[in-house]
N, C-alpha and C. Protein backbone atom coordinates (compact mmCIF):
# COMPACT_ATOMS: atom_id res chain seq x y z
N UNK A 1 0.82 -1.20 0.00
CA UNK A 1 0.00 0.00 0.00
C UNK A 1 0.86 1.25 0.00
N UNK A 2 2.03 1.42 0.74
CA UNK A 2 2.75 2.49 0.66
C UNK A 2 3.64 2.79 -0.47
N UNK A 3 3.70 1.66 -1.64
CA UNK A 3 4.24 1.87 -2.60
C UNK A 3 3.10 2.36 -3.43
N UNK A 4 2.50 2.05 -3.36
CA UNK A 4 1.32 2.49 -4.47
C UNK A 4 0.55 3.78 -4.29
N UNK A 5 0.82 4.51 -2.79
CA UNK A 5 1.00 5.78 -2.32
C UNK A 5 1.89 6.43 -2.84
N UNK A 6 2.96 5.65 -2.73
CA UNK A 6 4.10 6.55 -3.06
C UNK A 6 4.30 7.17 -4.90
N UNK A 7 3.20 6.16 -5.78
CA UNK A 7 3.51 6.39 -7.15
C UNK A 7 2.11 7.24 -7.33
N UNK A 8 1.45 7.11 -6.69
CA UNK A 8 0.01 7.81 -7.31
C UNK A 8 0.85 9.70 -6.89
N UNK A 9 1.70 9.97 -5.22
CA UNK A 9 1.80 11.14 -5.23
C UNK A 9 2.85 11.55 -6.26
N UNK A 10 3.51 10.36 -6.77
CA UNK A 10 4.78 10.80 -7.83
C UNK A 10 4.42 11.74 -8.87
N UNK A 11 3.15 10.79 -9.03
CA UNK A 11 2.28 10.91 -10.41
C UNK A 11 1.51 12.63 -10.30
N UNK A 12 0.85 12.45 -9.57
CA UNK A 12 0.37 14.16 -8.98
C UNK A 12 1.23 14.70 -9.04
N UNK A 13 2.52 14.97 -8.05
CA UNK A 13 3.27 15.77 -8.39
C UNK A 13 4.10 16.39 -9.58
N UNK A 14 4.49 15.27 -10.29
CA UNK A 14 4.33 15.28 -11.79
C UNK A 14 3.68 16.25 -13.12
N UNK A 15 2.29 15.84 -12.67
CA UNK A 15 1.23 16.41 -13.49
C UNK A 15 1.45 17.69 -13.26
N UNK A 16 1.17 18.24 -11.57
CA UNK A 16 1.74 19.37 -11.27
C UNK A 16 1.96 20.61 -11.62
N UNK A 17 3.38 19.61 -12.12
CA UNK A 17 4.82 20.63 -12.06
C UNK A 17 4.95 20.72 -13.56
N UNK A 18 4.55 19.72 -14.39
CA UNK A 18 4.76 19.65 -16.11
C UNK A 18 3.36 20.48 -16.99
N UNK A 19 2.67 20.47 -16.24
CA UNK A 19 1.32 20.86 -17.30
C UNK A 19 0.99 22.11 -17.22
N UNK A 20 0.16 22.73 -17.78
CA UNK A 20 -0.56 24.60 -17.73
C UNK A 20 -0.77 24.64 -15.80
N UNK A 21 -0.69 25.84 -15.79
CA UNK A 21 -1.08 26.53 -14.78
C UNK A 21 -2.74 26.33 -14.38
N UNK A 22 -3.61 26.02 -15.00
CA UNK A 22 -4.52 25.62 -15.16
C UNK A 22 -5.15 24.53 -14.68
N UNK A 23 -4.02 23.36 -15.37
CA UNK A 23 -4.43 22.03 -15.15
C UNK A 23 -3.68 22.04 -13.79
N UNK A 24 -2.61 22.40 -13.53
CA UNK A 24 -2.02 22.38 -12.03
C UNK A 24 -2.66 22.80 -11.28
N UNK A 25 -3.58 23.91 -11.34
CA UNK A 25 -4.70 24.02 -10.08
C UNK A 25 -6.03 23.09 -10.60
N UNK A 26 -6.11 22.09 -11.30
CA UNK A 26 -7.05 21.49 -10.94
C UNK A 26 -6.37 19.82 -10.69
N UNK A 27 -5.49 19.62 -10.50
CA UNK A 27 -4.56 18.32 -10.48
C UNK A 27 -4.73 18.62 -8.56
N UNK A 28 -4.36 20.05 -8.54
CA UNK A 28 -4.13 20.48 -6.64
C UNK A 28 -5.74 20.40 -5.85
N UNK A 29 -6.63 20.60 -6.83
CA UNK A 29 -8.27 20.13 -6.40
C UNK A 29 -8.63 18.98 -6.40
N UNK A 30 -8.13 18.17 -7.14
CA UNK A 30 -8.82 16.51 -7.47
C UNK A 30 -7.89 16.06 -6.35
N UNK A 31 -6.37 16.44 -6.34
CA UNK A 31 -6.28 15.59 -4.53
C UNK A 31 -6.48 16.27 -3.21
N UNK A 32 -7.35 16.99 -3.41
CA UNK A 32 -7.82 17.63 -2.07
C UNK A 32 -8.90 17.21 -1.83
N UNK A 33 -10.01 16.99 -3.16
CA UNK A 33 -10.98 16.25 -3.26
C UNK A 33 -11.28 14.87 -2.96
N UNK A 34 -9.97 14.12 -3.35
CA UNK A 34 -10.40 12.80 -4.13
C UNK A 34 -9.02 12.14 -2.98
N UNK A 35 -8.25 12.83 -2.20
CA UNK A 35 -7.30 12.15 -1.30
C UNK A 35 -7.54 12.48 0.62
N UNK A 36 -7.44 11.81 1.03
CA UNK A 36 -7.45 12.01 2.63
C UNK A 36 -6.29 13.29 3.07
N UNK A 37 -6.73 14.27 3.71
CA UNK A 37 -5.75 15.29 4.25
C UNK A 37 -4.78 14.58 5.22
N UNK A 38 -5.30 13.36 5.89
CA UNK A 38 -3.61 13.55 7.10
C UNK A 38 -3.25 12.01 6.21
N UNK A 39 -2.73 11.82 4.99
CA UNK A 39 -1.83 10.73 4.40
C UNK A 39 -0.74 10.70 4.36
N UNK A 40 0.40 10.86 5.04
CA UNK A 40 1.48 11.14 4.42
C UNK A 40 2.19 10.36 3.97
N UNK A 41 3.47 10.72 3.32
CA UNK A 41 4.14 9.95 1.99
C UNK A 41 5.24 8.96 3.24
N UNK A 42 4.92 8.03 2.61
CA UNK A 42 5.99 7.06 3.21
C UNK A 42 7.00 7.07 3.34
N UNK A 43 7.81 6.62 4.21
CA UNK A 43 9.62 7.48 4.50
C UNK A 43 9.84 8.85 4.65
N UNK A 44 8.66 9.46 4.74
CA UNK A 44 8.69 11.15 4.89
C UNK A 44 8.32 11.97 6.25
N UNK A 45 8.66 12.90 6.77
CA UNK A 45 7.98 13.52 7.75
C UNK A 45 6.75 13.27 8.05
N UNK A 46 5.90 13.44 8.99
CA UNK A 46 4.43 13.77 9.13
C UNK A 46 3.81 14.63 8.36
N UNK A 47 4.76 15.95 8.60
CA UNK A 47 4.78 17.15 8.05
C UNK A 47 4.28 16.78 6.68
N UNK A 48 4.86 16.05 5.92
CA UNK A 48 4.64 16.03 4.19
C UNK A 48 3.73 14.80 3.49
N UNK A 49 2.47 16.01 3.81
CA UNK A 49 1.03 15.00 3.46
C UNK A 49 0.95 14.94 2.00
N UNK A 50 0.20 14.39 0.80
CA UNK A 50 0.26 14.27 0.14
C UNK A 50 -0.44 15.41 -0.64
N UNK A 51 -1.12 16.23 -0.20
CA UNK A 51 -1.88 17.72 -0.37
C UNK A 51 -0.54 19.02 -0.23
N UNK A 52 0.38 18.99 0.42
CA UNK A 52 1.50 19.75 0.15
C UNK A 52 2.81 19.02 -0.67
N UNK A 53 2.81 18.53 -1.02
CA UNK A 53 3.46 18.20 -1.85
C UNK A 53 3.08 18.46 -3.11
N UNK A 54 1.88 18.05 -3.27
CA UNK A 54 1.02 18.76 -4.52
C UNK A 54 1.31 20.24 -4.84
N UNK A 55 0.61 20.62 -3.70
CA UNK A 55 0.64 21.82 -3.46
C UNK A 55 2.24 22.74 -3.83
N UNK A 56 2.62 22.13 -3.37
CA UNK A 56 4.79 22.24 -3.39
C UNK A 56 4.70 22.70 -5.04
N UNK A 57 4.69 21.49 -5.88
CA UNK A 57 5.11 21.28 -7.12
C UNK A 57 3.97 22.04 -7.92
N UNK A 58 2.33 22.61 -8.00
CA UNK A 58 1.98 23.63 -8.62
C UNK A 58 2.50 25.02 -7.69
N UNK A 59 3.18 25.10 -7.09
CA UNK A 59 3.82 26.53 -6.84
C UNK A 59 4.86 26.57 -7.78
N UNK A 60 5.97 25.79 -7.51
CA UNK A 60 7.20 25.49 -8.56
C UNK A 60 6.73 25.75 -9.80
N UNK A 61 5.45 25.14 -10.54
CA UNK A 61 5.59 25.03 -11.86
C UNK A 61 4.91 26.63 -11.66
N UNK A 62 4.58 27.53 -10.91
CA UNK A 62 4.20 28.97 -11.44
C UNK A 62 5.60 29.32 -11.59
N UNK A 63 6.16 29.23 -10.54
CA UNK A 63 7.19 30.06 -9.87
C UNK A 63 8.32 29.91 -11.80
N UNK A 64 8.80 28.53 -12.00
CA UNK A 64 9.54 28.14 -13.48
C UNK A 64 8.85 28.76 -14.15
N UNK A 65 7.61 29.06 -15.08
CA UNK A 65 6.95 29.73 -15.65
C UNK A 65 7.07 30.84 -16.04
N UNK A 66 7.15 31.48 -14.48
CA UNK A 66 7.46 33.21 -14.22
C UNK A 66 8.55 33.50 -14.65
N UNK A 67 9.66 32.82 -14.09
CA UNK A 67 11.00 32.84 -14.31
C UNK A 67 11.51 32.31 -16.13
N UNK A 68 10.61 32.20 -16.81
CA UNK A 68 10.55 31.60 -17.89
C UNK A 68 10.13 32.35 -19.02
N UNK A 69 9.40 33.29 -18.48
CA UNK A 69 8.46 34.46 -19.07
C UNK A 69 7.07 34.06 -20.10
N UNK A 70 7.01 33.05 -19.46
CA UNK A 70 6.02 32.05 -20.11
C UNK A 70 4.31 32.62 -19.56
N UNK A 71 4.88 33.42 -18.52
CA UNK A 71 3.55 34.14 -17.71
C UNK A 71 3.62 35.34 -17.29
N UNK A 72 2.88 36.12 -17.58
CA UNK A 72 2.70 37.56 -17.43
C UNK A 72 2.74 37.74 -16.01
N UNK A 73 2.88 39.26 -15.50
CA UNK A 73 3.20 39.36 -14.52
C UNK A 73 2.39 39.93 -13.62
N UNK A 74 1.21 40.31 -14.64
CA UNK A 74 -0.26 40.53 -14.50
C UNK A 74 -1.48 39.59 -13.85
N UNK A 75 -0.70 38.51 -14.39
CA UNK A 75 -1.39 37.17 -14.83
C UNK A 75 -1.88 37.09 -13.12
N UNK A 76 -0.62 37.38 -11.81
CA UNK A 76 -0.98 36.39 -10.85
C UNK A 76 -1.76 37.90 -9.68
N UNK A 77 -1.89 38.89 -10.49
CA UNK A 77 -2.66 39.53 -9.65
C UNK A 77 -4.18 38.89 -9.65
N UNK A 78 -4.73 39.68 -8.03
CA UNK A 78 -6.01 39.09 -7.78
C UNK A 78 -7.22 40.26 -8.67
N UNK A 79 -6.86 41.28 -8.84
CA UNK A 79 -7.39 42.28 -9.30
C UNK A 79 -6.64 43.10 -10.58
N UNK A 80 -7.14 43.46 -11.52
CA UNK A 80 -7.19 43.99 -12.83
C UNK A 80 -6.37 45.98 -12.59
N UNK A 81 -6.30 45.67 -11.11
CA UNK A 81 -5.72 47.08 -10.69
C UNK A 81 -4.50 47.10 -11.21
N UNK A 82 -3.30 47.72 -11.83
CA UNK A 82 -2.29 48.00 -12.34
C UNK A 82 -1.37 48.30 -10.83
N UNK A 83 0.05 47.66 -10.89
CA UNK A 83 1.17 47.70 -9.71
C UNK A 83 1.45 49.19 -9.69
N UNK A 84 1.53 50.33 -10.44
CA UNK A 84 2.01 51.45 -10.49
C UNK A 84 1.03 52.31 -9.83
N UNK A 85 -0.80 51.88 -10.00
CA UNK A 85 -1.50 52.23 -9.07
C UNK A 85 -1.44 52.06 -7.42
N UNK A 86 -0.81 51.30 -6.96
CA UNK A 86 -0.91 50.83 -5.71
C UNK A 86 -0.84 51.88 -4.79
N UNK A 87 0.40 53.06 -5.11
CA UNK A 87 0.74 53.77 -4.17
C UNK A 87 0.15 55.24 -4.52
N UNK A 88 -1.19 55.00 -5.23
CA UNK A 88 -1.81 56.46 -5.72
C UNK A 88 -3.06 57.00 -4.58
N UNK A 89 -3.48 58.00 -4.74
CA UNK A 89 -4.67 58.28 -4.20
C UNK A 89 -5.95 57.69 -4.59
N UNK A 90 -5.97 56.77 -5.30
CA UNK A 90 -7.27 56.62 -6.24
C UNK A 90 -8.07 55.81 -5.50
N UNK A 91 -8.22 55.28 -4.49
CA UNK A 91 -8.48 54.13 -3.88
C UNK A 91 -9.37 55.10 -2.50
């Protein structure tokens, strides 16, 4: 059983870290959904459940992306507000 833990989180993490930004936040929903929160990976901390690890590897694949210029820088605001606005009166 802990091997077959250990390849399904390979596999997630995987998907992750290789596919759109997109599919990586829905790869990070289907095991939040579809996996137990306190599982953790075999031979690993407590600490490293199978939901942060996920979690781990769609940060990475933004973070390569960014660093890649593969993603705007726009892209990861929460709001359509412009960075040069921030420090204006307009608000």
């Amino acid at each position: 059983m802990g091997a077959l833990l250990l390849v399904v989180t390979a596999v997630l993490c995987v998907a992750a870290l290789r596919t759109s930004p997109r599919t990586a936040l829905a790869v990070v929903l289907f095991s939040i959904a579809l996996v137990p929160g306190s599982l953790t990976v075999p031979g690993a901390p407590g600490v490293l459940t199978v939901h942060r690890l996920v979690l781990l590897a769609a940060g990475a694949n933004v973070v390569l992306r960014r660093r890649r210029g593969q993603l705007r820088c726009g892209l990861l605001l929460w709001s359509g507000v412009c960075c040069s606005s921030w420090g204006s009166s307009a608000f």
